[in-house]
Protein backbone atom coordinates (compact mmCIF):
# COMPACT_ATOMS: atom_id res chain seq x y z
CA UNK A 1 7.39 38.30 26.93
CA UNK A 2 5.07 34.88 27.30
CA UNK A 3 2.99 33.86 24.51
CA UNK A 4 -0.69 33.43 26.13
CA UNK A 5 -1.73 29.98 25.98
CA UNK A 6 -3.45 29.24 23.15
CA UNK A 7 -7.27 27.53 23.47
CA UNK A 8 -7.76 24.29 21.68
CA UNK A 9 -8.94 23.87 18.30
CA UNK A 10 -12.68 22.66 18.57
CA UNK A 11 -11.28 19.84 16.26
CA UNK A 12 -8.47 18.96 18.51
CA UNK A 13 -11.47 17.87 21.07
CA UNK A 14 -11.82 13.94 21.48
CA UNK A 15 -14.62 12.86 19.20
CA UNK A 16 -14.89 9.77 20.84
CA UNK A 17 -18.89 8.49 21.25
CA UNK A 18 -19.74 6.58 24.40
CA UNK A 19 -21.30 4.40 21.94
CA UNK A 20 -18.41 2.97 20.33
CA UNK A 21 -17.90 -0.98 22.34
CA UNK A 22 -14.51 -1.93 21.83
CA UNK A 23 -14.71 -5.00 24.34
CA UNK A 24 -14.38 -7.88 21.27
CA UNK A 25 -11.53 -5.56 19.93
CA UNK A 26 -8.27 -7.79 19.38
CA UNK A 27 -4.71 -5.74 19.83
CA UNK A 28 -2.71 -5.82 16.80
CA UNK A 29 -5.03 -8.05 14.83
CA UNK A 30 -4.06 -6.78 11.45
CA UNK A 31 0.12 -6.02 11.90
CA UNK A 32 1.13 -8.67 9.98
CA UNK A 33 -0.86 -7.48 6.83
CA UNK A 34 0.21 -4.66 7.89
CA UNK A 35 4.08 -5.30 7.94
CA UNK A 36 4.22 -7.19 4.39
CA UNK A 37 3.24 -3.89 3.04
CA UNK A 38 1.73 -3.19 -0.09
CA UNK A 39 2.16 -1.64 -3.15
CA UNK A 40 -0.37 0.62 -4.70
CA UNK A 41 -0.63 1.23 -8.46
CA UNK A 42 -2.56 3.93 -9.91
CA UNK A 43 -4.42 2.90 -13.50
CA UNK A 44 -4.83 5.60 -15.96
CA UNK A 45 -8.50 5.77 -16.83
CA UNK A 46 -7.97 5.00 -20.52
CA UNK A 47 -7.02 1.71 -20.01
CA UNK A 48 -9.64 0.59 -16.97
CA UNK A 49 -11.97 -1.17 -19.94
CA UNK A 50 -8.89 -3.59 -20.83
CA UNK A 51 -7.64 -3.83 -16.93
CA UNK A 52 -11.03 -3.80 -14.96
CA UNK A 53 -9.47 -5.49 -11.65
CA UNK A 54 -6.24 -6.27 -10.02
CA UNK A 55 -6.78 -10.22 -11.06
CA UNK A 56 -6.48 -8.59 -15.34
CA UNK A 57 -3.34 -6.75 -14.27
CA UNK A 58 -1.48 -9.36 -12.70
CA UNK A 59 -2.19 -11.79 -15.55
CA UNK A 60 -1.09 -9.34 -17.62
CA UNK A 61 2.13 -8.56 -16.13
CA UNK A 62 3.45 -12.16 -15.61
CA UNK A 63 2.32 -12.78 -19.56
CA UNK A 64 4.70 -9.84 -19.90
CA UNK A 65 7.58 -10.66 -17.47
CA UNK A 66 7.72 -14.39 -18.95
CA UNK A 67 8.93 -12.37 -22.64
CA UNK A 68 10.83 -10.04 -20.56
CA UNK A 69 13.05 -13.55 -18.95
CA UNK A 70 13.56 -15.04 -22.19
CA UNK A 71 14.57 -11.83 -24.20
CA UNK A 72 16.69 -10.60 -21.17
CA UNK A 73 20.53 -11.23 -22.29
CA UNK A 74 22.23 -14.28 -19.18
CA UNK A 75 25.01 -12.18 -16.98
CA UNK A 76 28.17 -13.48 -17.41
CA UNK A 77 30.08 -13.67 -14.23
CA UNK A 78 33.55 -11.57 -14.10
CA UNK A 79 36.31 -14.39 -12.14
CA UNK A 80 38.50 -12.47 -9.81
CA UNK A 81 42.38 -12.24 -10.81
């Protein structure tokens, strides 16, 4: 037994306006932004009056890495037998 076709979703539809001018568009324009990626940290909202921006953040975690580097114990390498 054959499943009838099903109709398309009114949302599955193309929504594209015959206003929309791509002509200027440039392919590809933003892949290398794209391709170095990001990372995306979510702030809890108790501390948004001390870290108002990404600028406060980053200051705030090299101030901390720099302690981090000099507390951090130096690996000492293993020689091979």
């Amino acid at each position: 037994m054959k499943k009838k076709a099903s109709r398309r979703r009114q949302t599955d539809r193309d929504t594209m306006r015959a206003d929309y001018d791509f002509a200027g568009a440039v392919r590809g324009a933003t892949v290398a932004r794209y391709r170095q990626g990001t990372n995306v940290v979510v702030i809890d909202p108790d501390v948004l009056d001390v870290f108002p921006d990404s600028a406060s953040v980053n200051d705030a975690l090299r101030a901390l890495a720099a302690v981090v580097r000099q507390r951090r114990k130096p690996r000492t390498k293993r020689r091979s037998a």
